[in-house]
N, C-alpha and C. Protein backbone atom coordinates (compact mmCIF):
# COMPACT_ATOMS: atom_id res chain seq x y z
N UNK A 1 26.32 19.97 -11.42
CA UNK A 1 24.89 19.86 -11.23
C UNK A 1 24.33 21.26 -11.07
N UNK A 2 23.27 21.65 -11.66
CA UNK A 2 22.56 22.49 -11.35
C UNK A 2 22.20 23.09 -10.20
N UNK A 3 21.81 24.14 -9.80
CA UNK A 3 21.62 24.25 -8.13
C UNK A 3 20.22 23.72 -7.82
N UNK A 4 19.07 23.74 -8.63
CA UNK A 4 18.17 22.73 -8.66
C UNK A 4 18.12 21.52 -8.87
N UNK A 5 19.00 20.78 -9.32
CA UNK A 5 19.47 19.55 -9.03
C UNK A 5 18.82 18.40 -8.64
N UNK A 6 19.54 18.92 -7.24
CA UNK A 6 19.07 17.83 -5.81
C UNK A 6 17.41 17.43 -5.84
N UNK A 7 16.94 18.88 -6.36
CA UNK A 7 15.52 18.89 -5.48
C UNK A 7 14.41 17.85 -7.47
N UNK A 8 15.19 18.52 -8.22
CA UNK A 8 14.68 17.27 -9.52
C UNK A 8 15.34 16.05 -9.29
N UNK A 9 16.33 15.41 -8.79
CA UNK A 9 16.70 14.17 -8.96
C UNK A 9 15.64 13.67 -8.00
N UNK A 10 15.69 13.97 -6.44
CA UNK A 10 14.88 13.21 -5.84
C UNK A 10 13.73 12.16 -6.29
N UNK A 11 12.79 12.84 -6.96
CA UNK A 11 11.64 11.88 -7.28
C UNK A 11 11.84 11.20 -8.51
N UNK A 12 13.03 11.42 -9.12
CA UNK A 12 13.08 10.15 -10.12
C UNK A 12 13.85 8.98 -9.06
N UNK A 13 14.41 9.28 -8.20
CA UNK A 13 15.40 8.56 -7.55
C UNK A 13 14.42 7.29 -6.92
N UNK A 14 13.29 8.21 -6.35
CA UNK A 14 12.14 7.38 -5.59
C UNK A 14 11.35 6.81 -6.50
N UNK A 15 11.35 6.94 -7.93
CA UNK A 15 10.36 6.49 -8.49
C UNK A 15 11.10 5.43 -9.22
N UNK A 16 12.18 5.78 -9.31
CA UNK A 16 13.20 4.43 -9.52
C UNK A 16 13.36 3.46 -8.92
N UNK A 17 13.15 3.69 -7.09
CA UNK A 17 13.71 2.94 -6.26
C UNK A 17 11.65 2.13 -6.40
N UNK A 18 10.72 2.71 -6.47
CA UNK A 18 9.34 2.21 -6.15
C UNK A 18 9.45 0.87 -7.41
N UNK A 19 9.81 1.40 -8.96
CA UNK A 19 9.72 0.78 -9.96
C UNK A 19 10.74 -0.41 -9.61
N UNK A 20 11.70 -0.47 -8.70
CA UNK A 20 12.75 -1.60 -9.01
C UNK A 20 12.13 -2.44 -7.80
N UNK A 21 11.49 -2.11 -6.35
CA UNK A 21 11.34 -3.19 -5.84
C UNK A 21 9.85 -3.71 -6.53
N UNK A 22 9.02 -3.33 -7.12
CA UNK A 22 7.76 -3.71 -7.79
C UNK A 22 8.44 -4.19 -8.31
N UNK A 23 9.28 -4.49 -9.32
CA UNK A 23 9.83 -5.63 -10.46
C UNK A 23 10.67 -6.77 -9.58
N UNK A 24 11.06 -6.38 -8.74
CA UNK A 24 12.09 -7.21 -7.98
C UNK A 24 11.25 -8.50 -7.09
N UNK A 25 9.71 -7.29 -6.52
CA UNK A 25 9.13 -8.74 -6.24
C UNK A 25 8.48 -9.81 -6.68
N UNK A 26 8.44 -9.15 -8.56
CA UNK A 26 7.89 -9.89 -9.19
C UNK A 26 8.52 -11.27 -9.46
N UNK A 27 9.93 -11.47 -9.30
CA UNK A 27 11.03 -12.10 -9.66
C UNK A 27 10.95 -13.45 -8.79
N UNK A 28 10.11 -13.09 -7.33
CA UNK A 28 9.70 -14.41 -6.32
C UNK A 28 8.63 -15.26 -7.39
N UNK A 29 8.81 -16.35 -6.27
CA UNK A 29 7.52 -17.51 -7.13
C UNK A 29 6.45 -16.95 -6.86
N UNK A 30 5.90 -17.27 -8.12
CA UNK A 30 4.72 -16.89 -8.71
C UNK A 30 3.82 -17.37 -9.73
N UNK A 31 2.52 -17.43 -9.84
CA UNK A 31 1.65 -17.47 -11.15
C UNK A 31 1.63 -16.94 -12.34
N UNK A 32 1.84 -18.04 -13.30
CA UNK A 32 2.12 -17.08 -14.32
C UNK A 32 0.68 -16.54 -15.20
N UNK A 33 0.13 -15.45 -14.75
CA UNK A 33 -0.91 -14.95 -15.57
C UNK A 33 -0.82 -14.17 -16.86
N UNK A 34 -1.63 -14.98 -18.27
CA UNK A 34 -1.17 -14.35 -19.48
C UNK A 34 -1.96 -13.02 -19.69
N UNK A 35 -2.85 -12.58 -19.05
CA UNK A 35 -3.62 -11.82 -19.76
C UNK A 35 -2.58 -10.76 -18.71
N UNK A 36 -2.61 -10.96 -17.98
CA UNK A 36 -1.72 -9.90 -16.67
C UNK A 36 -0.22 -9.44 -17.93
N UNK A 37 0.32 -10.77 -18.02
CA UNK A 37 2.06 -10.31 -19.11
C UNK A 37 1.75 -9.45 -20.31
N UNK A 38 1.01 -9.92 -20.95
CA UNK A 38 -0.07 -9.14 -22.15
C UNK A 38 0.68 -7.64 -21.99
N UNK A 39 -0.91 -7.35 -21.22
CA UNK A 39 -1.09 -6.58 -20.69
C UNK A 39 0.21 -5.84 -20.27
N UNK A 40 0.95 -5.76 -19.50
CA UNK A 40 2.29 -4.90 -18.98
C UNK A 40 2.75 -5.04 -19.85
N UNK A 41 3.24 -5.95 -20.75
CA UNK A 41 3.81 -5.80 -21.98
C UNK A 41 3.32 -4.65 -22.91
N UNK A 42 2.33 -4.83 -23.18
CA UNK A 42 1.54 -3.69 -24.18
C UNK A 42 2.12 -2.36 -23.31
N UNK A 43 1.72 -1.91 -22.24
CA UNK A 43 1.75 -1.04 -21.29
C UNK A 43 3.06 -0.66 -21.20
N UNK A 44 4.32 -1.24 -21.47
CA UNK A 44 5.50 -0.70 -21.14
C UNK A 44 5.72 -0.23 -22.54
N UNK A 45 5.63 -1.34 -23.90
CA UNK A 45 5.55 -0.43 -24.71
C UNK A 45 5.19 0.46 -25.73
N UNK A 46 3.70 0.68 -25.20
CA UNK A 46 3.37 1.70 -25.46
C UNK A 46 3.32 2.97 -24.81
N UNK A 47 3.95 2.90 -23.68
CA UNK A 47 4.71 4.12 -22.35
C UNK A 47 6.06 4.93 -23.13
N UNK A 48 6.81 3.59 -23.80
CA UNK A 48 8.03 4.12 -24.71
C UNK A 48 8.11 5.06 -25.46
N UNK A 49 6.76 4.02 -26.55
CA UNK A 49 6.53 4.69 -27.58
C UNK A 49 6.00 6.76 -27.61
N UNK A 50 5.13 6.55 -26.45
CA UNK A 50 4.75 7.40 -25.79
C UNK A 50 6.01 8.77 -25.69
N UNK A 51 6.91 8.17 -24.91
CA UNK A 51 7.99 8.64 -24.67
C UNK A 51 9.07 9.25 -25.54
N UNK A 52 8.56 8.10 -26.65
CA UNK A 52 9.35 8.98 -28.26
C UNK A 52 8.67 9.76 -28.96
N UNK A 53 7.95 10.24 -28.62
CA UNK A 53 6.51 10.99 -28.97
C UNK A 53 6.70 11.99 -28.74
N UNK A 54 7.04 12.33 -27.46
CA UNK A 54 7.23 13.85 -26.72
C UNK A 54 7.89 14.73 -27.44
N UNK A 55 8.73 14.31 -28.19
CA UNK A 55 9.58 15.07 -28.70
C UNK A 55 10.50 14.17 -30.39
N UNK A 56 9.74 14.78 -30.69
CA UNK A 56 10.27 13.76 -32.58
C UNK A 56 11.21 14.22 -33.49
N UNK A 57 12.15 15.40 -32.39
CA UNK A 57 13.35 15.93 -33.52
C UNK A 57 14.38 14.75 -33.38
N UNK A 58 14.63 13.68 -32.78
CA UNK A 58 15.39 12.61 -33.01
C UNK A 58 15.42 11.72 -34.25
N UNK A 59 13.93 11.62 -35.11
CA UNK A 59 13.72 11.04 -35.94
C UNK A 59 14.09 11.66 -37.05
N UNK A 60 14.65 13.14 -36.64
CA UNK A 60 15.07 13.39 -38.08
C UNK A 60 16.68 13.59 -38.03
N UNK A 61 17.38 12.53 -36.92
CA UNK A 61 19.02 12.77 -37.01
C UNK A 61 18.90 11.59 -37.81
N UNK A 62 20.06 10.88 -38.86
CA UNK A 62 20.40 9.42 -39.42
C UNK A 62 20.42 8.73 -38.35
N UNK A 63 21.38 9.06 -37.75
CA UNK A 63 21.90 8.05 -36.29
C UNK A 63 20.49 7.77 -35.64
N UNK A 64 19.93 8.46 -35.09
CA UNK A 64 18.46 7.60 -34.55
C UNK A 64 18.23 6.75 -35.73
N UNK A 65 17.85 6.70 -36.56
CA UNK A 65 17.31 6.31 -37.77
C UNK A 65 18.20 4.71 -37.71
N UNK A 66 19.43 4.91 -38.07
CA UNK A 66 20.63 3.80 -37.87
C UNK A 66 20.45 3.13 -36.70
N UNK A 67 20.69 3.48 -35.78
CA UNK A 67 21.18 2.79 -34.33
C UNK A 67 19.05 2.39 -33.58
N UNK A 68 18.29 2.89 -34.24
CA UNK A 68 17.40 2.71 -33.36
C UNK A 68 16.86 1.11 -33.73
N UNK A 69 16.81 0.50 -34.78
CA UNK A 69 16.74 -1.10 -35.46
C UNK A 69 17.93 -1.76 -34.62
N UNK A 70 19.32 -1.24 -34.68
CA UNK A 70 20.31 -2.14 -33.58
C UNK A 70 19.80 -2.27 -32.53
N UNK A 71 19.10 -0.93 -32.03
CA UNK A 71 18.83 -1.26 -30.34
C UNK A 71 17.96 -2.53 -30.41
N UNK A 72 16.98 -2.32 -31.02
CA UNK A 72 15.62 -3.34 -30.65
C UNK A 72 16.17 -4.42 -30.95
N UNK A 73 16.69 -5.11 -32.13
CA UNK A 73 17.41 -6.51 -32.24
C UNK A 73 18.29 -6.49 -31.27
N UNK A 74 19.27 -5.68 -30.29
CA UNK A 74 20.32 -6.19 -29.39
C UNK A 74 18.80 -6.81 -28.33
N UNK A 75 18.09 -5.61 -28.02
CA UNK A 75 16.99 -5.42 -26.64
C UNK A 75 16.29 -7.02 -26.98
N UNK A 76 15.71 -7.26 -28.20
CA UNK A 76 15.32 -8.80 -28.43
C UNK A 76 16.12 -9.71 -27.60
N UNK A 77 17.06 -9.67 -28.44
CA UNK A 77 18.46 -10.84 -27.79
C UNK A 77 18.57 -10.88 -26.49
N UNK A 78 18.39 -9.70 -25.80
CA UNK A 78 19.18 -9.86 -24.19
C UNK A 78 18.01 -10.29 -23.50
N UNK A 79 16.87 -9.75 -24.30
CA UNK A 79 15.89 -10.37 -23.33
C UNK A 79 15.68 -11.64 -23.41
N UNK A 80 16.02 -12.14 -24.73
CA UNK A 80 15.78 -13.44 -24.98
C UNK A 80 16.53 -14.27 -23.91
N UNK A 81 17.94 -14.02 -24.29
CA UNK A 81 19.34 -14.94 -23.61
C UNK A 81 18.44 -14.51 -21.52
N UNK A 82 18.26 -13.46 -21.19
CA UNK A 82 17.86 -13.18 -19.92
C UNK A 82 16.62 -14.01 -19.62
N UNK A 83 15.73 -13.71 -20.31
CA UNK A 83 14.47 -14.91 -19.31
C UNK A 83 15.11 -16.26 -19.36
N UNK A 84 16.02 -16.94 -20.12
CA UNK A 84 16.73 -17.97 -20.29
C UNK A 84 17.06 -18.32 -18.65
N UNK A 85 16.77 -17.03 -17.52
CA UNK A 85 17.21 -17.18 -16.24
C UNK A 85 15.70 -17.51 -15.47
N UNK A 86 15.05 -17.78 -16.31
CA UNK A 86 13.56 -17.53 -15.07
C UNK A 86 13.05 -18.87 -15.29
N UNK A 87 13.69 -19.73 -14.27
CA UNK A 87 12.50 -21.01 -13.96
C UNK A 87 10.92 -21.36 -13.97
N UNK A 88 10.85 -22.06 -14.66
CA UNK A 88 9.54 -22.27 -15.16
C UNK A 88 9.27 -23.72 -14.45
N UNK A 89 7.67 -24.10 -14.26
CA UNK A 89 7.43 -25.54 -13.27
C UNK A 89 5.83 -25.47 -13.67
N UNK A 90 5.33 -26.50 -13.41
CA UNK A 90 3.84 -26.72 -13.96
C UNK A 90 3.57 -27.21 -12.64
N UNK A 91 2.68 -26.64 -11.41
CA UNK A 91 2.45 -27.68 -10.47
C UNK A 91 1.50 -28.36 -10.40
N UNK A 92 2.10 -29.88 -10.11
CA UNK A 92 1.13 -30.89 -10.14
C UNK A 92 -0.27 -31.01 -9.45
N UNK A 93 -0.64 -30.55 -8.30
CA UNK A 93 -1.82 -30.36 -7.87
C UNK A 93 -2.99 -29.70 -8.51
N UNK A 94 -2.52 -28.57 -9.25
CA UNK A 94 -3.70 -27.67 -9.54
C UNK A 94 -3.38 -27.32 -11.30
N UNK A 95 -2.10 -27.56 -11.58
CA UNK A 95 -1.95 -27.92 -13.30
C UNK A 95 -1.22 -26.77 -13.25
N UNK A 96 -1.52 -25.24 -12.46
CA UNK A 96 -1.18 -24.05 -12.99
C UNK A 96 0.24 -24.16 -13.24
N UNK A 97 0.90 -23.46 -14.24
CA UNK A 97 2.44 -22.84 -14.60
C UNK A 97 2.90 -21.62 -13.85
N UNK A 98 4.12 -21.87 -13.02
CA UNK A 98 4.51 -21.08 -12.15
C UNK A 98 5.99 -20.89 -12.50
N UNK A 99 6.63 -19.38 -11.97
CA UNK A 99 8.24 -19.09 -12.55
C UNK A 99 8.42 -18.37 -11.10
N UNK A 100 9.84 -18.37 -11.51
CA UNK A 100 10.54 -17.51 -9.96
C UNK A 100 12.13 -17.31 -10.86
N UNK A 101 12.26 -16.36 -10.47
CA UNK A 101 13.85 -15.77 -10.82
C UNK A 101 13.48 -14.54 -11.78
N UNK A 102 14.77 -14.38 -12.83
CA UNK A 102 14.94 -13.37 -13.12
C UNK A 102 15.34 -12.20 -12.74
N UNK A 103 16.40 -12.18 -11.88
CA UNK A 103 16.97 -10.85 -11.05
C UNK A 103 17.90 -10.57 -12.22
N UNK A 104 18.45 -11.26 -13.19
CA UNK A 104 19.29 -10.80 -14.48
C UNK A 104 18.80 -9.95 -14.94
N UNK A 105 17.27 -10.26 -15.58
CA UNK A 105 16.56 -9.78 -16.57
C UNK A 105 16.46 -8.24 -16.05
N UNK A 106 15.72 -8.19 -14.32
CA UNK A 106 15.39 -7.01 -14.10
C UNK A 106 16.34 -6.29 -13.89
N UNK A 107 17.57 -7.27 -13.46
CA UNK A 107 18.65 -5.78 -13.15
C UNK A 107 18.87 -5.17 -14.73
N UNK A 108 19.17 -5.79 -15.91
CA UNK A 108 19.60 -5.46 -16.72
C UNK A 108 18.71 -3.97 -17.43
N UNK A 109 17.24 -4.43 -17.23
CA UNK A 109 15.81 -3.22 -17.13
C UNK A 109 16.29 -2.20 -16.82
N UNK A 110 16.52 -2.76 -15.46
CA UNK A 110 17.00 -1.26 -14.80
C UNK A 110 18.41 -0.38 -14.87
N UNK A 111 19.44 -1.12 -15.13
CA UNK A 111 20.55 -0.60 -15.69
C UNK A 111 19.94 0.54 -16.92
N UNK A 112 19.42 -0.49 -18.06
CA UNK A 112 19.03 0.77 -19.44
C UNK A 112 18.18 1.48 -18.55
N UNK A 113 17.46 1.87 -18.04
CA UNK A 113 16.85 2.82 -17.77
C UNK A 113 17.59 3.75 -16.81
N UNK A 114 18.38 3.95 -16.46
CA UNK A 114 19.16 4.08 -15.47
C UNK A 114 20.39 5.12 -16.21
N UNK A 115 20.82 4.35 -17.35
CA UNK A 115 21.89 4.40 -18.70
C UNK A 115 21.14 5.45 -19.52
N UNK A 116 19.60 5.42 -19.63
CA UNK A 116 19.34 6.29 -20.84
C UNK A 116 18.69 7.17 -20.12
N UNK A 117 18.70 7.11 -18.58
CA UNK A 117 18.63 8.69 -17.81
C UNK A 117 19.83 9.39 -17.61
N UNK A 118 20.71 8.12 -17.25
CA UNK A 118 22.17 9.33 -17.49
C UNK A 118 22.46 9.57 -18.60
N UNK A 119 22.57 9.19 -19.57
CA UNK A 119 23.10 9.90 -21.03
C UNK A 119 22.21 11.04 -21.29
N UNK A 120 21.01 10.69 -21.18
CA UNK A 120 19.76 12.22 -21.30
C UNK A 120 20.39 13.23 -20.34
N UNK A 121 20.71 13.42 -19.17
CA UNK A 121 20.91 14.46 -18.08
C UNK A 121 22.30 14.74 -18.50
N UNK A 122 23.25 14.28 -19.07
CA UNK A 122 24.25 14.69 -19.70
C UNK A 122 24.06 15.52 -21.09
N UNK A 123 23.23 14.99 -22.17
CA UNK A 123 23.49 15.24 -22.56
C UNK A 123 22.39 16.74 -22.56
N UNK A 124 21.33 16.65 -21.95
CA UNK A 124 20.74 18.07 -21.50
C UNK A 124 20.58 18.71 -20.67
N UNK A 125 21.04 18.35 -19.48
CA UNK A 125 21.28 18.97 -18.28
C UNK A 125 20.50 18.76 -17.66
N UNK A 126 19.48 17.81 -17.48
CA UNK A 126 18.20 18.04 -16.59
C UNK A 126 17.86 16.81 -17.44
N UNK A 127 16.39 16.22 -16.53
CA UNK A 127 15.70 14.88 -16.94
C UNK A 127 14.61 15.71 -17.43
N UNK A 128 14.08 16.93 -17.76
CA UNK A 128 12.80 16.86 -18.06
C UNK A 128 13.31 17.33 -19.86
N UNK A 129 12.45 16.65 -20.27
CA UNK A 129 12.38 17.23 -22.07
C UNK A 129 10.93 17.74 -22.46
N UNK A 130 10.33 17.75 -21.00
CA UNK A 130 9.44 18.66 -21.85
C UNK A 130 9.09 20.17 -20.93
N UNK A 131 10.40 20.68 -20.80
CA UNK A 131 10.70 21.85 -20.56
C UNK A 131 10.09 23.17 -21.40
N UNK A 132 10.31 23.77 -20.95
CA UNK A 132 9.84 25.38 -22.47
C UNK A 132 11.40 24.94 -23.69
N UNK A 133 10.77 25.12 -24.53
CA UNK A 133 12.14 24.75 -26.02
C UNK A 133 12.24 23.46 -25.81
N UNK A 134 12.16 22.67 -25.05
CA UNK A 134 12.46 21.07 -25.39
C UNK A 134 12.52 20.68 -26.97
N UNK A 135 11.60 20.67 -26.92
CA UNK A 135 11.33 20.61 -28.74
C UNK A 135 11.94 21.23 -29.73
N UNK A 136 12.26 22.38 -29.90
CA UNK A 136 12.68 22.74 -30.86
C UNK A 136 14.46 23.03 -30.63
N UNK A 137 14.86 22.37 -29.66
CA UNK A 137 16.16 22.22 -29.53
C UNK A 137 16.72 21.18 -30.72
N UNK A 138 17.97 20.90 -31.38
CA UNK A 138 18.08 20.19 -31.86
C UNK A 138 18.75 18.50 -30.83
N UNK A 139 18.43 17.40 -31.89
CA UNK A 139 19.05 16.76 -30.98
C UNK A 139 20.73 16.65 -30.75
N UNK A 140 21.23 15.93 -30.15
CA UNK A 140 23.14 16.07 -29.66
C UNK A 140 23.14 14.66 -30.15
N UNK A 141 24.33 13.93 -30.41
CA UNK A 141 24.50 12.99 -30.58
C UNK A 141 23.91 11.96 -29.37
N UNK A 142 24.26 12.84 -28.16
CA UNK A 142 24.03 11.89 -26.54
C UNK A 142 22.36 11.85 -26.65
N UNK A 143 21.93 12.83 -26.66
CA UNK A 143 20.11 12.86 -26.61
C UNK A 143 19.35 11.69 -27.81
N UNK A 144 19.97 11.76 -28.77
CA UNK A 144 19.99 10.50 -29.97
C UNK A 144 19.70 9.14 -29.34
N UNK A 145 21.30 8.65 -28.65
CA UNK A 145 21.41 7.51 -28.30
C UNK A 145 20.55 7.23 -26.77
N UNK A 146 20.36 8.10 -25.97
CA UNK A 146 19.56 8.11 -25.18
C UNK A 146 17.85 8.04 -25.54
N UNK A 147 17.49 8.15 -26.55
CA UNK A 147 16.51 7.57 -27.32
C UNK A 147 16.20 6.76 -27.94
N UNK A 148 17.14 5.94 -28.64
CA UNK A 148 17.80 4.96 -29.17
C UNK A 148 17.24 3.53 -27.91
N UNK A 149 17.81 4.27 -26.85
CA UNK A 149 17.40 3.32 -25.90
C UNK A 149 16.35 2.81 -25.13
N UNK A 150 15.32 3.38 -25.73
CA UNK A 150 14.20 3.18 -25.53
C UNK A 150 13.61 2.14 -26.35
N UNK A 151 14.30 2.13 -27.77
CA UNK A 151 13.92 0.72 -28.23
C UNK A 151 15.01 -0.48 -27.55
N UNK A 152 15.75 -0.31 -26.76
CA UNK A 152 16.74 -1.17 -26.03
C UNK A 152 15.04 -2.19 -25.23
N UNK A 153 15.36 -1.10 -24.90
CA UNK A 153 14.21 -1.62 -23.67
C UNK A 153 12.68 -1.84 -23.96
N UNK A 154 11.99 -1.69 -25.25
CA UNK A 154 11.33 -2.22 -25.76
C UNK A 154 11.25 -3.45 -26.47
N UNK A 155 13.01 -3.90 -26.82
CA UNK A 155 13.40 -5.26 -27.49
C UNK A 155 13.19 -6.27 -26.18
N UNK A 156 13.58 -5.85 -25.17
CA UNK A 156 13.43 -6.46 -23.57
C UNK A 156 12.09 -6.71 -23.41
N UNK A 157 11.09 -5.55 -23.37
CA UNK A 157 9.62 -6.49 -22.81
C UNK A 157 9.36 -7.05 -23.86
N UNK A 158 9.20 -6.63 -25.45
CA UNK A 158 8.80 -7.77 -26.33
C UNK A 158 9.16 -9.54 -26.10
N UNK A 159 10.43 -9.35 -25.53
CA UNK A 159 10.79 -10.80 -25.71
C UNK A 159 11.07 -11.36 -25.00
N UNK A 160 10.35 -10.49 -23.42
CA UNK A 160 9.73 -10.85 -22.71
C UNK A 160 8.34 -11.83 -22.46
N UNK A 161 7.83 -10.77 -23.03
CA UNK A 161 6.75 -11.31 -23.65
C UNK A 161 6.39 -12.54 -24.12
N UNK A 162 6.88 -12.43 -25.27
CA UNK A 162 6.97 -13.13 -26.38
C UNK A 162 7.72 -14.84 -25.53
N UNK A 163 8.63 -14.80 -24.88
CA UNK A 163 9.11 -15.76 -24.16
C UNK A 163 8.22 -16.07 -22.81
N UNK A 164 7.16 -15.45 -22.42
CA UNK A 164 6.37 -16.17 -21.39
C UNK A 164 5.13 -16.37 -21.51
N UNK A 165 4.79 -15.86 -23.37
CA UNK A 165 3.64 -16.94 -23.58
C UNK A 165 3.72 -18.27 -24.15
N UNK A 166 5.56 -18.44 -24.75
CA UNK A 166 5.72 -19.20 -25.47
C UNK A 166 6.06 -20.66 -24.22
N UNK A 167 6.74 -20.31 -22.87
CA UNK A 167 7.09 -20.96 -22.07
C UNK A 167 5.76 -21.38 -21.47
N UNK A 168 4.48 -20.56 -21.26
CA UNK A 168 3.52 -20.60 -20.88
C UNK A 168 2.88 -21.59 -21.59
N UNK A 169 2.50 -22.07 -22.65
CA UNK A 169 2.22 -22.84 -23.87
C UNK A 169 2.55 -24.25 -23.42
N UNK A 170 4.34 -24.14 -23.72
CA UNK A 170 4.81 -25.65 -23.36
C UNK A 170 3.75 -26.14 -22.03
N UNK A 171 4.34 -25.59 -21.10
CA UNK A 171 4.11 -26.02 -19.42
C UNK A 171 2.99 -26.55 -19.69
N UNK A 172 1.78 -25.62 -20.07
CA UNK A 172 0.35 -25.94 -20.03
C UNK A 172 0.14 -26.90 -20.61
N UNK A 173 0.61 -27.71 -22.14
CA UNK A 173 0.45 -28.41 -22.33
C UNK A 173 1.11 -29.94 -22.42
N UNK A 174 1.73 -29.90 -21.33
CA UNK A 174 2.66 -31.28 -20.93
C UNK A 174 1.92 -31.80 -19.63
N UNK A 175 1.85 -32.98 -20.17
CA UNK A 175 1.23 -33.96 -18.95
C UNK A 175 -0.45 -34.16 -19.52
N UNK A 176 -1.09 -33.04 -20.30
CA UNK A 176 -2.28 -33.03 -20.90
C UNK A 176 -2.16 -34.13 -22.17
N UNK A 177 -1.39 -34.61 -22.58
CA UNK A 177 -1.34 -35.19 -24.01
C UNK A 177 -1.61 -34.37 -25.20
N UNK A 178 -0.98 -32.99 -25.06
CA UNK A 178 -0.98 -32.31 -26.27
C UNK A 178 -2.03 -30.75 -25.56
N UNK A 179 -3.10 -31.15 -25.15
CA UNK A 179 -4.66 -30.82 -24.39
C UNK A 179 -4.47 -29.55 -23.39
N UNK A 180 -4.42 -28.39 -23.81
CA UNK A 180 -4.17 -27.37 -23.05
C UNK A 180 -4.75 -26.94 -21.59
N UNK A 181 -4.67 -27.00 -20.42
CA UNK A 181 -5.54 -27.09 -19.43
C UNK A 181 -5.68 -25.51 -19.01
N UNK A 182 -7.12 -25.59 -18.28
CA UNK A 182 -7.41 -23.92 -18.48
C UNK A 182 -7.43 -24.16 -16.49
């Protein structure tokens, strides 16, 4: 480790630890609001996208090019097979659709993010890439796949997504006779 180190890990450490119990309490019962999932959905990935932005000498290795379509179809899948963990219920009093669980889904979030901070700090010594030369460094094979993984984790909120408006749908409309209740 660097002798500056200590004093850069800290606040990713805390901003890791802020980001995992915010997701963690999301995981209690709860309302499921669509414009709210939307919304963070859009927001995480376009944060990514963002993130692949900073720096676009990755797009010109093959291997990004190759492996970055695997990530997002694996990131689809896991998210898919993972909300597969988040209970869904329509309650009868007030009609609304409510979920609770998902500690799979989020641990797994947080693992890749976790995975494509350590492969980045390996493979550049430091978490920041937008250092002086960031850019015009070339990329390493490790800095590649640590980018790579950003569509990991964009296949995750998509189908996220994509799986809690579709679960959202059913719920709402059972017990209505087809008749969506607002």
């Amino acid at each position: 480790m660097q002798p500056g180190g200590t004093p850069q890990l800290l606040p990713i450490i805390a901003i890791f630890g802020l980001i995992g119990w915010s997701v963690y309490r999301r995981t209690r019962a709860q309302k499921v609001r669509m414009a709210r999932t939307i919304a963070i959905t859009a927001l995480i990935v376009l944060a990514s996208i963002a993130g692949l932005m900073v720096n676009t000498r990755p797009f010109e290795d093959p291997l990004f090019v190759v492996l970055a379509p695997v990530a997002l179809l694996a990131g689809l899948g896991m998210g898919w097979m993972m909300m597969r963990t988040i209970r869904f219920w329509r309650e009868g009093s007030t009609g609304e659709v409510w979920m609770s669980g998902g500690v799979a889904y989020v641990a797994l979030w947080l693992a890749t993010i976790a995975l494509r901070m350590g492969i980045d700090y390996v493979a550049t010594g430091g978490f920041s890439k937008l250092g002086p030369g960031a850019a015009d460094r070339p990329p390493t094979t490790l800095s590649t796949v640590a980018s790579d993984l950003l569509f990991l984790s964009i296949g995750l909120w998509l189908a996220r997504g994509y799986a809690l408006v579709r679960r959202y749908r059913e719920y709402a409309t059972v017990e209505t006779g087809g008749e969506e209740t607002r």
